[in-house]
Protein backbone atom coordinates (compact mmCIF):
# COMPACT_ATOMS: atom_id res chain seq x y z
CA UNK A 1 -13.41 -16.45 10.19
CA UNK A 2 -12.01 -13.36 11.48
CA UNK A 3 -10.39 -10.83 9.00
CA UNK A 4 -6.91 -11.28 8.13
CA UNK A 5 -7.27 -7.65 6.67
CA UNK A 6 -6.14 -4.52 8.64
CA UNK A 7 -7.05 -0.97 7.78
CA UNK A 8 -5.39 1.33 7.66
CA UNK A 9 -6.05 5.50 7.55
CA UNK A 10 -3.43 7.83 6.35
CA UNK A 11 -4.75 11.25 6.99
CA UNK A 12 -3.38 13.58 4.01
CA UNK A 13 -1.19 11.41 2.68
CA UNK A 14 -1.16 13.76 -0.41
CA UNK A 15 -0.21 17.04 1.68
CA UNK A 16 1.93 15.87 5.05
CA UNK A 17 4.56 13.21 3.48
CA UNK A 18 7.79 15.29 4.78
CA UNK A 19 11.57 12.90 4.82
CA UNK A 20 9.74 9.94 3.57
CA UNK A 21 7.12 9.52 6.67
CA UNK A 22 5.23 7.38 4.25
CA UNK A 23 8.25 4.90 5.23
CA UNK A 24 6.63 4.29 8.81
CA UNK A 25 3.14 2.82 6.86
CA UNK A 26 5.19 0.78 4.39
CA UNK A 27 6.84 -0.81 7.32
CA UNK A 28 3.76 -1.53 8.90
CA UNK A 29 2.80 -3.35 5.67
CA UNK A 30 5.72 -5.27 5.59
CA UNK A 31 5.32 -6.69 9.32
CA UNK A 32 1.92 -7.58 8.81
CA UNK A 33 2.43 -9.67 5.82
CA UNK A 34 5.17 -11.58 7.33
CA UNK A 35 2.38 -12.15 9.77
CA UNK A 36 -0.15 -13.45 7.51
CA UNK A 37 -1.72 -9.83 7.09
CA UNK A 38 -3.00 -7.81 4.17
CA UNK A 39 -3.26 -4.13 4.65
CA UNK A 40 -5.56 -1.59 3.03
CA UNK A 41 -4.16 2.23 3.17
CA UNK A 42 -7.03 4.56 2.77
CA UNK A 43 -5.77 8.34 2.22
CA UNK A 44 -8.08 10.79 3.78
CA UNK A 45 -7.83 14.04 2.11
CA UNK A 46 -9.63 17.39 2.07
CA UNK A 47 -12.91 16.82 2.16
CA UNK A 48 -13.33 13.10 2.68
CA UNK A 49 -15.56 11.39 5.25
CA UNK A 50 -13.54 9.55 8.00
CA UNK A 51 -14.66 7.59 11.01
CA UNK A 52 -11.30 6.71 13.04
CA UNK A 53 -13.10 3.27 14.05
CA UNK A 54 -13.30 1.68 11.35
CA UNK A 55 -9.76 1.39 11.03
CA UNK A 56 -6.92 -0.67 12.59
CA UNK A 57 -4.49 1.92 12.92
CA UNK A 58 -4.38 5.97 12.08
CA UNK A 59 -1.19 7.35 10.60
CA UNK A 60 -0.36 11.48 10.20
CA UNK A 61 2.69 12.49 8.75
CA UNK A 62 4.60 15.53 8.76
CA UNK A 63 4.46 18.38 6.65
CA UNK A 64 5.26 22.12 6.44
CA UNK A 65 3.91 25.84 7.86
CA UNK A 66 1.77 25.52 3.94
CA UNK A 67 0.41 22.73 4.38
CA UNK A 68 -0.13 22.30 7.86
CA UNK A 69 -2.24 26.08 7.32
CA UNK A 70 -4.50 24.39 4.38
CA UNK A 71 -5.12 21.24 6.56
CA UNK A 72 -6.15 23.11 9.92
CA UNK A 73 -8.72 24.34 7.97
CA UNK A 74 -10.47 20.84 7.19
CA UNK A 75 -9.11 18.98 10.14
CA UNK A 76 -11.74 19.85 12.91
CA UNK A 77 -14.62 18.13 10.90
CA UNK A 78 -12.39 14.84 12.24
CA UNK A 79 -12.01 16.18 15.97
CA UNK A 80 -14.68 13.97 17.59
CA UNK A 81 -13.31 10.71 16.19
CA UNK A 82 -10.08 11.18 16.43
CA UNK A 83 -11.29 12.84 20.02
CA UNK A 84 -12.77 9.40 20.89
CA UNK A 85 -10.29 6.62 19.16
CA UNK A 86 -7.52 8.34 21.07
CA UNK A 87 -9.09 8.51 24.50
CA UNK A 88 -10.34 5.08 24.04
CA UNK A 89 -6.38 3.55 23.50
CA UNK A 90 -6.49 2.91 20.12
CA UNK A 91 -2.87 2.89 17.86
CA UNK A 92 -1.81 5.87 16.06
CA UNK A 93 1.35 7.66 15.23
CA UNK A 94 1.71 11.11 14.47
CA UNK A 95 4.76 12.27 13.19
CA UNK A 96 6.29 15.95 13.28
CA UNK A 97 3.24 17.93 11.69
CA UNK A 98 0.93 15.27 12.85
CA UNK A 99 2.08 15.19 16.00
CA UNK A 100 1.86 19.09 17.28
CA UNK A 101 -1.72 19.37 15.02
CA UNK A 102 -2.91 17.20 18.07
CA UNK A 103 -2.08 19.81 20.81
CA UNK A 104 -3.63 23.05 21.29
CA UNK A 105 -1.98 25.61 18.84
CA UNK A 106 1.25 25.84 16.27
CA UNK A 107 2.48 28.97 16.43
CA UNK A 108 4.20 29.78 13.12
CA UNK A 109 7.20 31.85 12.04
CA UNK A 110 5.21 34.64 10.82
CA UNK A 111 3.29 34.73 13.99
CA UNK A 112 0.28 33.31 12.73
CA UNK A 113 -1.32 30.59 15.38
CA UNK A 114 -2.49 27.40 13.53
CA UNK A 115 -5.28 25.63 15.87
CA UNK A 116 -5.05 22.20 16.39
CA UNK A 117 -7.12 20.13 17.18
CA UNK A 118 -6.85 20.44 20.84
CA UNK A 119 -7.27 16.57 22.09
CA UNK A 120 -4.17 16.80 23.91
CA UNK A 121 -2.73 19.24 26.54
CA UNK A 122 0.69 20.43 24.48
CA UNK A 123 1.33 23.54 22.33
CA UNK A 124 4.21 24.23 19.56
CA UNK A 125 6.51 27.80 18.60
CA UNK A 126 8.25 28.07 16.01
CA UNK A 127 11.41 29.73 17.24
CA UNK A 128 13.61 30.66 13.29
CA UNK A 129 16.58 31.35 15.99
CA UNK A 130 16.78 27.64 17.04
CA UNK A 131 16.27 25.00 14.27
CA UNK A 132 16.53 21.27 15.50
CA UNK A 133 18.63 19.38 12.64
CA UNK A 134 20.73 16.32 12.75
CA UNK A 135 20.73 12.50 14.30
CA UNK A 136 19.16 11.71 17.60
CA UNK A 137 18.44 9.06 20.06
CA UNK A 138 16.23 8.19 22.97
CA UNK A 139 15.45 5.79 25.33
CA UNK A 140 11.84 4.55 25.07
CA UNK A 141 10.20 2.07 26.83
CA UNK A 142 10.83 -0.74 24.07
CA UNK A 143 14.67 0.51 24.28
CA UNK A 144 16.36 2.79 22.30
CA UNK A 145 15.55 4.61 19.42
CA UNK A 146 17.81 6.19 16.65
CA UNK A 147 16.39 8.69 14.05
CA UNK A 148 16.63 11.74 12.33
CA UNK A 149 14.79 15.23 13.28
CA UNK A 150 14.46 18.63 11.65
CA UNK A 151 12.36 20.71 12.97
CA UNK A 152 12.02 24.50 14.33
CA UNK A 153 8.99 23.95 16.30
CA UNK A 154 9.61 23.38 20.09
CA UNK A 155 6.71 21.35 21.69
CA UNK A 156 5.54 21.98 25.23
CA UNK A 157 3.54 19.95 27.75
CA UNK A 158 1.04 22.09 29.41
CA UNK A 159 -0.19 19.23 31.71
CA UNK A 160 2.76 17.00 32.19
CA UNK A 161 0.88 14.79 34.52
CA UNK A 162 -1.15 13.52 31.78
CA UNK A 163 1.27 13.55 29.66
CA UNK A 164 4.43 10.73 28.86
CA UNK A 165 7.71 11.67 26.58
CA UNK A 166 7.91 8.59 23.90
CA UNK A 167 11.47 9.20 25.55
CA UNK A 168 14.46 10.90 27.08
CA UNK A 169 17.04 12.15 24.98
CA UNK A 170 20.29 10.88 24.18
CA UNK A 171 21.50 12.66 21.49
CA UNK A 172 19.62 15.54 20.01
CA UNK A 173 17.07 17.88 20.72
CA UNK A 174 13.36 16.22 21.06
CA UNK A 175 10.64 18.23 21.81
CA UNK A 176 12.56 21.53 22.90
CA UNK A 177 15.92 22.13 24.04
CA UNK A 178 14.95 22.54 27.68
CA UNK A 179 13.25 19.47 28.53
CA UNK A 180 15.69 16.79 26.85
CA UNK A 181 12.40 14.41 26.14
CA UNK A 182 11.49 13.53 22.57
CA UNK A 183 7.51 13.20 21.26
CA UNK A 184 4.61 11.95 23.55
CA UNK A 185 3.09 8.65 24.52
CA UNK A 186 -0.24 9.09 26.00
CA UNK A 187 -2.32 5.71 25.92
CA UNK A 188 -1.51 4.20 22.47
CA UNK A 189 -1.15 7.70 20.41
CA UNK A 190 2.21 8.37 19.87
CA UNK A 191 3.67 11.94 18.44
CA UNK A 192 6.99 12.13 17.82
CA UNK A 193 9.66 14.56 16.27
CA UNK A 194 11.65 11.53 14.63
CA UNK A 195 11.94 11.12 10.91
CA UNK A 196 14.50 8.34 9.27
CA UNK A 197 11.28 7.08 9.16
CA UNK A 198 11.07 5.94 12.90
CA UNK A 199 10.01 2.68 12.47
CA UNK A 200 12.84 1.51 11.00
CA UNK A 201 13.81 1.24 14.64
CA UNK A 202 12.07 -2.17 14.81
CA UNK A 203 11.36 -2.37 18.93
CA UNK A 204 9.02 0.94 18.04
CA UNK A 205 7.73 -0.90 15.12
CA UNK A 206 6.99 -4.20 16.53
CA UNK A 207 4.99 -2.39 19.74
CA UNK A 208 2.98 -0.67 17.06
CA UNK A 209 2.18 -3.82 14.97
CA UNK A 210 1.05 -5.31 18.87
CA UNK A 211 -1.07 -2.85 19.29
CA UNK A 212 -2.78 -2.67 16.11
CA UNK A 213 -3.42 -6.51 16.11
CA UNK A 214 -4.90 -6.01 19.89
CA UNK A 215 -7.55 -3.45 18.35
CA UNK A 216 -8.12 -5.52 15.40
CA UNK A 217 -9.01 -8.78 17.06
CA UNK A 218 -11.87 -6.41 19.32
CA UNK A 219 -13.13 -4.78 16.51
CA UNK A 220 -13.87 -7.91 14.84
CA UNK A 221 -15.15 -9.36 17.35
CA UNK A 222 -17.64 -6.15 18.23
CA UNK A 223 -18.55 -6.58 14.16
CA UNK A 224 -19.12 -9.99 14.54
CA UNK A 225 -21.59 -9.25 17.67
CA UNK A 226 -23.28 -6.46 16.18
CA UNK A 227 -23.87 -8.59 12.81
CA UNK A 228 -25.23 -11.78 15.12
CA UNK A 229 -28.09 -8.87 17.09
């Protein structure tokens, strides 16, 4: 009998929790149950070994120019799996923080360029004269989305024919004030600028939950095959 348990990896849960991201995995949870699901959240922290495929579904919150500095630092040792479970389609949200540590760079207020992890074709500036506060909506491709953002880091697509918006603004800023497109949807990763948490929006949330049973039911199936060789 197939698993009814999904995994689930938070990646510094303990450092990059900013407005309550921790809301989006809690939601999650709560879908999955209703489905018959139970969930295991693993946090992966400084230090701790982490292979993106064993899990169902890879969660990074947001956090701030602190934390994001002491995490750079320890984030490359997960650049080939994450490298690999993103290219290969597999469901994960990054939110704020999470999000722009994807790209190439964050450039910080002091000037200081955080590298990220450079999987994705994008790059972040903090510009101090332009902070990005208040309610916003989109219009995604599950319909419209209403959240909250806060940010001073404007995101920028340096190969926009690779890469998607999550959607195109409403109300609000999004990524930057010039391109009126919030976050990025490239294959099933999704990095996006909206707090509230954003799966309280449940169109976003249900897609997610899709996806993450999709990957489930083939990795189960690959364990199953590898345990009958």
């Amino acid at each position: 009998m197939a698993s009814k348990t999904i995994k689930i990896a938070y990646l510094y849960e303990d450092l990059m929790n900013t407005y309550g991201d921790s809301g989006d995995v809690k939601i999650i949870r709560f879908l999955l149950k209703k489905q018959g699901y139970s969930t295991q959240i693993d946090n992966i922290s400084l230090g701790d070994k982490f292979d993106a495929f064993d899990y169902d579904f890879v969660f990074f919150g947001g956090g701030q120019d602190f934390e994001q500095t002491v995490i750079a630092k320890d984030l490359p040792r997960h650049k080939e799996t994450l490298t690999k479970y993103i290219n290969d389609g597999k469901p994960m949200l990054g939110v704020c923080g999470g999000y722009q540590l994807v790209g190439t760079y964050y450039k910080t207020n002091s000037g200081v360029t955080i590298k990220g992890l450079d999987i994705l074709p994008f790059h972040t500036v903090f510009k101090a004269d332009k902070r990005m506060i208040g309610d916003t909506r989109y219009m995604s491709e599950w319909g419209e989305v209403r959240a909250f953002e806060n940010h001073s880091g404007q995101t920028y697509f340096d190969d926009p024919d690779k890469l998607h918006p999550l959607g195109t603004m409403i109300e609000g800023y999004g990524n930057n004030p010039q391109d009126h497109v919030e976050g990025l949807r490239y294959r099933n990763f999704i990095g996006t600028y909206s707090h509230g948490p954003i799966l309280k929006n449940l169109n976003v949330a249900n897609a997610i939950v899709k996806m993450i049973l999709e990957w489930h039911d083939e990795r189960m199936k690959k364990a199953a095959a590898d345990k009958a060789v």
